[in-house]
PDB file of N, CA and C in Angstrom:
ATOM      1  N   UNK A   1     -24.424  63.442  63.277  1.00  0.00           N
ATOM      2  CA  UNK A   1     -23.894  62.313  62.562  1.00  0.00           C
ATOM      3  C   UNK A   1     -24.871  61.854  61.478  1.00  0.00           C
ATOM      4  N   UNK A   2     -26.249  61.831  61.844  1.00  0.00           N
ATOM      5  CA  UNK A   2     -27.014  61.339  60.622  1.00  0.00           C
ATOM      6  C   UNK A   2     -28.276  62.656  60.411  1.00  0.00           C
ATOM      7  N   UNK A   3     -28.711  62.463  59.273  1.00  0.00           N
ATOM      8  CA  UNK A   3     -29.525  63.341  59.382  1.00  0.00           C
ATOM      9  C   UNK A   3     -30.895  63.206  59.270  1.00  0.00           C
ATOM     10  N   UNK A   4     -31.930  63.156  58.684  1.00  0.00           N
ATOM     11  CA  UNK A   4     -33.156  63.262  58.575  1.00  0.00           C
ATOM     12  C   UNK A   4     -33.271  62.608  57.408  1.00  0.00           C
ATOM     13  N   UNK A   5     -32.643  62.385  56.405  1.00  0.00           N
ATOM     14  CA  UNK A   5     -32.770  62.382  55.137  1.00  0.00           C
ATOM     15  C   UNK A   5     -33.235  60.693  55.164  1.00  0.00           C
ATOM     16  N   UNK A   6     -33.492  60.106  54.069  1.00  0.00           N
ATOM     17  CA  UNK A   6     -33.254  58.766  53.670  1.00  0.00           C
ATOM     18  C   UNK A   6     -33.085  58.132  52.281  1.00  0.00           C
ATOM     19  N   UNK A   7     -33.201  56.686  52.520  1.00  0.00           N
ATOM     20  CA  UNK A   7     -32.968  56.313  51.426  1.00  0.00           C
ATOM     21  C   UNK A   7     -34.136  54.892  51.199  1.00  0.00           C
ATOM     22  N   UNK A   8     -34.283  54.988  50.042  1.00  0.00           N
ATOM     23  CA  UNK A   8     -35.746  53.998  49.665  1.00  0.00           C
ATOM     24  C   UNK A   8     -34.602  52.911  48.698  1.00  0.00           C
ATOM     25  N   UNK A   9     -34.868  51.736  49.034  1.00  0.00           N
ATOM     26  CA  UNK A   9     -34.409  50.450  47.769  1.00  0.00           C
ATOM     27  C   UNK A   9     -35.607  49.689  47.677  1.00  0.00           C
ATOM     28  N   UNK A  10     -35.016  48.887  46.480  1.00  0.00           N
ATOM     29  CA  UNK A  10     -35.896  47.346  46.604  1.00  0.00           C
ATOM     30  C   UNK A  10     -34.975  46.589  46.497  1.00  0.00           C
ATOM     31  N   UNK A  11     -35.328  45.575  46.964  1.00  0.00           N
ATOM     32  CA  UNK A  11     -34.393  43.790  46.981  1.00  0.00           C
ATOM     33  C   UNK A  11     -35.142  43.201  46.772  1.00  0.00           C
ATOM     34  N   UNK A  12     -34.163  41.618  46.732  1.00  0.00           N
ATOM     35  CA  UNK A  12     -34.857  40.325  46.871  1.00  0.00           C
ATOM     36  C   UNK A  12     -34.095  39.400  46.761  1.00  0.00           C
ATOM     37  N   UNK A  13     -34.064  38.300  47.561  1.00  0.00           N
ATOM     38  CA  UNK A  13     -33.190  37.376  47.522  1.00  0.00           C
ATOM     39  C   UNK A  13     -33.827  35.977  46.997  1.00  0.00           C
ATOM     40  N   UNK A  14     -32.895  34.929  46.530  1.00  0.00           N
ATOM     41  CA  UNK A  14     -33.452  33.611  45.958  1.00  0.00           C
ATOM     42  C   UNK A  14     -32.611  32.436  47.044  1.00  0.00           C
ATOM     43  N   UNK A  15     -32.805  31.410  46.707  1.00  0.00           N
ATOM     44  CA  UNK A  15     -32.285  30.369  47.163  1.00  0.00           C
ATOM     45  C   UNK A  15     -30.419  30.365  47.313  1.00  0.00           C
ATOM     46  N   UNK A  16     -29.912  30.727  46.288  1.00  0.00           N
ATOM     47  CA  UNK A  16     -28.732  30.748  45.534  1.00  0.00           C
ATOM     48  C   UNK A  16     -27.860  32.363  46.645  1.00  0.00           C
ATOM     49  N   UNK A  17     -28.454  33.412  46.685  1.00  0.00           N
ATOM     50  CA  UNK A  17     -28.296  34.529  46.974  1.00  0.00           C
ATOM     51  C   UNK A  17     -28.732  35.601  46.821  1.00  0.00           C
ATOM     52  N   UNK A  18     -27.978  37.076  47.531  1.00  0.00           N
ATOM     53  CA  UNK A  18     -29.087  37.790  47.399  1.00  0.00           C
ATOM     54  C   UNK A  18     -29.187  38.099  45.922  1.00  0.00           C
ATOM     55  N   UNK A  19     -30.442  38.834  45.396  1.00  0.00           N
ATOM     56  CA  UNK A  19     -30.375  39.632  44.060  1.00  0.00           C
ATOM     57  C   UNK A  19     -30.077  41.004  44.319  1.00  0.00           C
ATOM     58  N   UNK A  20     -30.422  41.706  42.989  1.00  0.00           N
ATOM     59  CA  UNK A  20     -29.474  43.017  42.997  1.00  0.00           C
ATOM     60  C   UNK A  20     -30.341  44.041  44.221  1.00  0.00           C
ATOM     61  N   UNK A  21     -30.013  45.184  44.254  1.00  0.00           N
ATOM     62  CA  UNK A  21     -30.505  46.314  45.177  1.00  0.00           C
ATOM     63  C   UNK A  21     -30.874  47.622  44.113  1.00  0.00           C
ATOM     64  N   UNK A  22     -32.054  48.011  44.233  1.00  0.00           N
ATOM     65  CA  UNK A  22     -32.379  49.061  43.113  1.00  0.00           C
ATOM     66  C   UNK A  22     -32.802  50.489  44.047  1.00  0.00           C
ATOM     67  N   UNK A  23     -31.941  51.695  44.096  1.00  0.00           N
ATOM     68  CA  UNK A  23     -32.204  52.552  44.840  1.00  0.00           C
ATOM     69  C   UNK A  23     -33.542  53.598  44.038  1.00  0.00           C
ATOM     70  N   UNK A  24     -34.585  53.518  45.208  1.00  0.00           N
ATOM     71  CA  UNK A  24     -36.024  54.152  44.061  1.00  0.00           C
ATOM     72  C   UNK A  24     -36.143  55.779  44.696  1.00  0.00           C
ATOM     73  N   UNK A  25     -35.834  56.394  44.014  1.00  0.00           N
ATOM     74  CA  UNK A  25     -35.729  58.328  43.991  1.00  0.00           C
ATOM     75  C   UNK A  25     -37.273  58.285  44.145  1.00  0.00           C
ATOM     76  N   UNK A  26     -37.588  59.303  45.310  1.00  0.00           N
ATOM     77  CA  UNK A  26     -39.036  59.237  45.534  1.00  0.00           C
ATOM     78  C   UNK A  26     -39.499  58.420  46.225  1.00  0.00           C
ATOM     79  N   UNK A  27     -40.741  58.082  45.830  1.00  0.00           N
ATOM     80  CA  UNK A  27     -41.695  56.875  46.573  1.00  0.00           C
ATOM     81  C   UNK A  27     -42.257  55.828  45.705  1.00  0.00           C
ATOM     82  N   UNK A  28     -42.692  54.893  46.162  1.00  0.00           N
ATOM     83  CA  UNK A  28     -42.748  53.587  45.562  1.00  0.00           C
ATOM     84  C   UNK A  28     -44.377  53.634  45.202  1.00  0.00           C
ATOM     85  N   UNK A  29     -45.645  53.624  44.208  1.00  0.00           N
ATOM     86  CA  UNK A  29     -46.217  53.596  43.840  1.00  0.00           C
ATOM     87  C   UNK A  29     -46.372  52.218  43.066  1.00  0.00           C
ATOM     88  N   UNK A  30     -47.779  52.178  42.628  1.00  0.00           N
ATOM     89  CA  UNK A  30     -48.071  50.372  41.614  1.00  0.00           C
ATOM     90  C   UNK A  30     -47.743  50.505  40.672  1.00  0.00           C
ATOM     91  N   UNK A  31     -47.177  51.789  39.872  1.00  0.00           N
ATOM     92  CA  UNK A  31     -46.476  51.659  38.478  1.00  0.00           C
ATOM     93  C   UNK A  31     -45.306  51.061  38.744  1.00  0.00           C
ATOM     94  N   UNK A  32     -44.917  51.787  39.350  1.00  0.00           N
ATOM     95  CA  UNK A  32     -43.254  51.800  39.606  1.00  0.00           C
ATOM     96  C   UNK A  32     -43.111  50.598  40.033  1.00  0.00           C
ATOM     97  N   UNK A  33     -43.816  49.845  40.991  1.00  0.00           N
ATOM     98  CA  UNK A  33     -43.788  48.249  41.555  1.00  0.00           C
ATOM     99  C   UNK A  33     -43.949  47.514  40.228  1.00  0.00           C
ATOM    100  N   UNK A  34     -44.797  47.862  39.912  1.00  0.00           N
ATOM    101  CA  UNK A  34     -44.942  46.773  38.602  1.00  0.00           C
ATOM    102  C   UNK A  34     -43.581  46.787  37.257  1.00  0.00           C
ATOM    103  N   UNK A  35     -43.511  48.279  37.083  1.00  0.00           N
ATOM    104  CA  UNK A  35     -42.057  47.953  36.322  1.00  0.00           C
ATOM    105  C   UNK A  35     -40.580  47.271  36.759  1.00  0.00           C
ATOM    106  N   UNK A  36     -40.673  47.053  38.363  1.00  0.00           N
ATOM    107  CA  UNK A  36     -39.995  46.801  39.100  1.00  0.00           C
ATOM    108  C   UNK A  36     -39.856  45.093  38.689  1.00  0.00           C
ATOM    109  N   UNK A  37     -41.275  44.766  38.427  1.00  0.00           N
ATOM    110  CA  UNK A  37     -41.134  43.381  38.951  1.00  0.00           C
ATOM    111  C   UNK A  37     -41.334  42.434  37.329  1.00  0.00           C
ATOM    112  N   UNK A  38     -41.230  44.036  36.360  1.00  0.00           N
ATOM    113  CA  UNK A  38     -41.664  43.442  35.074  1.00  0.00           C
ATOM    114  C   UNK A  38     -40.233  43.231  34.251  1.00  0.00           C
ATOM    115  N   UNK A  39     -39.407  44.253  34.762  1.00  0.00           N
ATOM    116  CA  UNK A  39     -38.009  44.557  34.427  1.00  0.00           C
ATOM    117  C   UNK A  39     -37.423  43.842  34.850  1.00  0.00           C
ATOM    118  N   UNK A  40     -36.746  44.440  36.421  1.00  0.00           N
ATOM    119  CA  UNK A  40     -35.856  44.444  37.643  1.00  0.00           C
ATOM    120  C   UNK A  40     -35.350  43.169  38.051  1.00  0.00           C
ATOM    121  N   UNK A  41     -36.958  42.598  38.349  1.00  0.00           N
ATOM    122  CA  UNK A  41     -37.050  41.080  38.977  1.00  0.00           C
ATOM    123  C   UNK A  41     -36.775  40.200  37.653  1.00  0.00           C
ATOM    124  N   UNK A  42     -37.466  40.211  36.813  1.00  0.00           N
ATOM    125  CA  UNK A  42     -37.153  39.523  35.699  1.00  0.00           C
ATOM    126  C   UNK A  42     -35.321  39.362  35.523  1.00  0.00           C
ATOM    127  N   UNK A  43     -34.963  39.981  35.161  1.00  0.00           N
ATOM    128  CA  UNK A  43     -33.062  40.511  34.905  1.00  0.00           C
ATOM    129  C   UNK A  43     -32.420  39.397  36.180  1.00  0.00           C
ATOM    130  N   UNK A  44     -33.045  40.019  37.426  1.00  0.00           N
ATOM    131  CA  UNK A  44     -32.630  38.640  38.313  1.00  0.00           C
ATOM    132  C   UNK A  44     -32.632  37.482  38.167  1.00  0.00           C
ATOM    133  N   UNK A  45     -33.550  36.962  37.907  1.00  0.00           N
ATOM    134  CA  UNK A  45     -34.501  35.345  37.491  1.00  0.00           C
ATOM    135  C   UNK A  45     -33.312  35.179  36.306  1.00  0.00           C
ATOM    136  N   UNK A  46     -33.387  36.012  35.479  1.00  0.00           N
ATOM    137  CA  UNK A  46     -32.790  35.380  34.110  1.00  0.00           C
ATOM    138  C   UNK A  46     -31.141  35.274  34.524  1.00  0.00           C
ATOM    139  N   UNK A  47     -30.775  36.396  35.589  1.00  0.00           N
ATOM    140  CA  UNK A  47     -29.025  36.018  36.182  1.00  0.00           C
ATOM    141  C   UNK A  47     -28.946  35.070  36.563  1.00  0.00           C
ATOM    142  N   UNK A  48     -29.773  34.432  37.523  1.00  0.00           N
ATOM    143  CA  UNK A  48     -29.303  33.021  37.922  1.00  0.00           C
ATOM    144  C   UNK A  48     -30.282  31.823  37.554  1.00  0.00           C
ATOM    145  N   UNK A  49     -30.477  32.144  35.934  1.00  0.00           N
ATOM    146  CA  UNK A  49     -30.982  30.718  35.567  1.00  0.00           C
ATOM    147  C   UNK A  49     -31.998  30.758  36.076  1.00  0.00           C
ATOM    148  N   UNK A  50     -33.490  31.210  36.501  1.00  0.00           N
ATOM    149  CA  UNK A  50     -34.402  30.968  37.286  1.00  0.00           C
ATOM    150  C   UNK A  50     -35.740  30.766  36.352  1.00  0.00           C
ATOM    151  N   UNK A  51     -36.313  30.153  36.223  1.00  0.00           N
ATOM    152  CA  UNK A  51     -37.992  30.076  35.015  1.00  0.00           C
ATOM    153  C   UNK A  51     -38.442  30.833  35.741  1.00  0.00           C
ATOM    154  N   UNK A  52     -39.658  32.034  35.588  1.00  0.00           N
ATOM    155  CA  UNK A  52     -40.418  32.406  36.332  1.00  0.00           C
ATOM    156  C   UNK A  52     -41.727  31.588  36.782  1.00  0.00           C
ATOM    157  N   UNK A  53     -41.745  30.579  36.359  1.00  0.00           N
ATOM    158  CA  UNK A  53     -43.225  29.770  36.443  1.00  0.00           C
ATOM    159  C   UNK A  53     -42.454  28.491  37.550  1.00  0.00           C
ATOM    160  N   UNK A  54     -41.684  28.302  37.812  1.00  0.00           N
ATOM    161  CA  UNK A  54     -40.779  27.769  39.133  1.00  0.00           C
ATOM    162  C   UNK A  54     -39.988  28.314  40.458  1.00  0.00           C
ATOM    163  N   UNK A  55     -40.627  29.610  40.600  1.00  0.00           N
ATOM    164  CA  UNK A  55     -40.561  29.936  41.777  1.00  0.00           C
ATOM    165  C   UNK A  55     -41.798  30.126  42.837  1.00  0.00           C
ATOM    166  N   UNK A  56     -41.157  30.604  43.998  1.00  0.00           N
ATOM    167  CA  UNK A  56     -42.621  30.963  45.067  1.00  0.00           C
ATOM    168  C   UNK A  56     -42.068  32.250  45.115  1.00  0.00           C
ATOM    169  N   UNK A  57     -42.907  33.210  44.475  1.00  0.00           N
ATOM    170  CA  UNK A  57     -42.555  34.535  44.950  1.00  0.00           C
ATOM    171  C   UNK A  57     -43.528  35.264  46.192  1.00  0.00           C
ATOM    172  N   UNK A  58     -42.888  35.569  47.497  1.00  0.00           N
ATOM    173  CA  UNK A  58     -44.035  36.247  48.231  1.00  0.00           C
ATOM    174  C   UNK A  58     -43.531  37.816  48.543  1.00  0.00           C
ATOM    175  N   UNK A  59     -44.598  38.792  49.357  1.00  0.00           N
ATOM    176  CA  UNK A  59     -44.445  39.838  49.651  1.00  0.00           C
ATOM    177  C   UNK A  59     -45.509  40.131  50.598  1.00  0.00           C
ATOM    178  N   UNK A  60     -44.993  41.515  51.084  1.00  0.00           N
ATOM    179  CA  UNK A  60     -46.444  41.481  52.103  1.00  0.00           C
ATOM    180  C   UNK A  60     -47.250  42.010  51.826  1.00  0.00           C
ATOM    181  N   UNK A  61     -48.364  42.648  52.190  1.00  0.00           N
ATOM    182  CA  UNK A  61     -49.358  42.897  51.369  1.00  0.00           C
ATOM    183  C   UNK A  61     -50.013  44.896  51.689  1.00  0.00           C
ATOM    184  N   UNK A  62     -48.481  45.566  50.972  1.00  0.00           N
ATOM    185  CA  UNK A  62     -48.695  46.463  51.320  1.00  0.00           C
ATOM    186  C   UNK A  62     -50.161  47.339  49.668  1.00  0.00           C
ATOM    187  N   UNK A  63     -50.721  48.203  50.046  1.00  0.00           N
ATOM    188  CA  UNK A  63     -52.034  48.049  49.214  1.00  0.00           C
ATOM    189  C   UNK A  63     -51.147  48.286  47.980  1.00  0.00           C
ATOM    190  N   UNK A  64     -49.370  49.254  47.619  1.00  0.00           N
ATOM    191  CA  UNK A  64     -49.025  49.118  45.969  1.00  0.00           C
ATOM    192  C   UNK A  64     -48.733  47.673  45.469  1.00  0.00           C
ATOM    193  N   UNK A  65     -48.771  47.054  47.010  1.00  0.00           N
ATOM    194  CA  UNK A  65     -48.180  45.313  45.873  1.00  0.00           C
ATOM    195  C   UNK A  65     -49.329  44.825  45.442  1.00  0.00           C
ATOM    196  N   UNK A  66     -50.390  45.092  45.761  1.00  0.00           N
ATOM    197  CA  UNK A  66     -51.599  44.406  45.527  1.00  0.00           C
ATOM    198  C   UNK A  66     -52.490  44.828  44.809  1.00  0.00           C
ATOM    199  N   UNK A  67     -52.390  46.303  43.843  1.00  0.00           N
ATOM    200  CA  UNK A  67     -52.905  46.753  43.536  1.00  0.00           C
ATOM    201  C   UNK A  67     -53.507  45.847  42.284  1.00  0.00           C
ATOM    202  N   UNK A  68     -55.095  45.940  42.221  1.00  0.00           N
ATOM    203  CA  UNK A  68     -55.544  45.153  40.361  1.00  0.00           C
ATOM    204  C   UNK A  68     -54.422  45.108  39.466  1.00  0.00           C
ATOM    205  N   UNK A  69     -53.681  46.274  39.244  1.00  0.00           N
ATOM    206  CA  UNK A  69     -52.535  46.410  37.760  1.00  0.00           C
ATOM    207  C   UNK A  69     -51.415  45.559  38.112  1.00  0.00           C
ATOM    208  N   UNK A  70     -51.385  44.905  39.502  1.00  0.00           N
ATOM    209  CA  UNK A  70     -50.177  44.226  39.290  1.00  0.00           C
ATOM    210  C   UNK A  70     -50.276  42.888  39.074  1.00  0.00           C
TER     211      UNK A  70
END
């Protein structure tokens, strides 16, 4: 029924609801996080009206979220 295979996204949800779902081919690296959150997240914020300097954004602290470049 299932196989071995998988599947990698990113999310994120706000107050309002969830935001979009971005399916990431491969693996998730600090480039790719950072265009994620320079693009992706941004496009969200700006869908529902959001300032970026008025939110609490958290995550956990895996070492690509934290990398210096981000």
């Amino acid at each position: 029924m299932f196989s071995d295979r998988s599947i990698f996204v990113w999310g994120c949800f706000t107050c309002f609801r969830v935001g979009f779902l971005y399916k990431i081919d491969g693996g998730l690296d600090a480039e790719l996080y950072q265009r994620i959150l320079d693009e992706d997240f941004l496009d969200i914020l700006e869908y529902y009206s959001l300032n970026h300097e008025n939110i609490i954004f958290q995550q956990d602290n895996d070492s690509k979220y934290i990398a210096k470049r981000i």
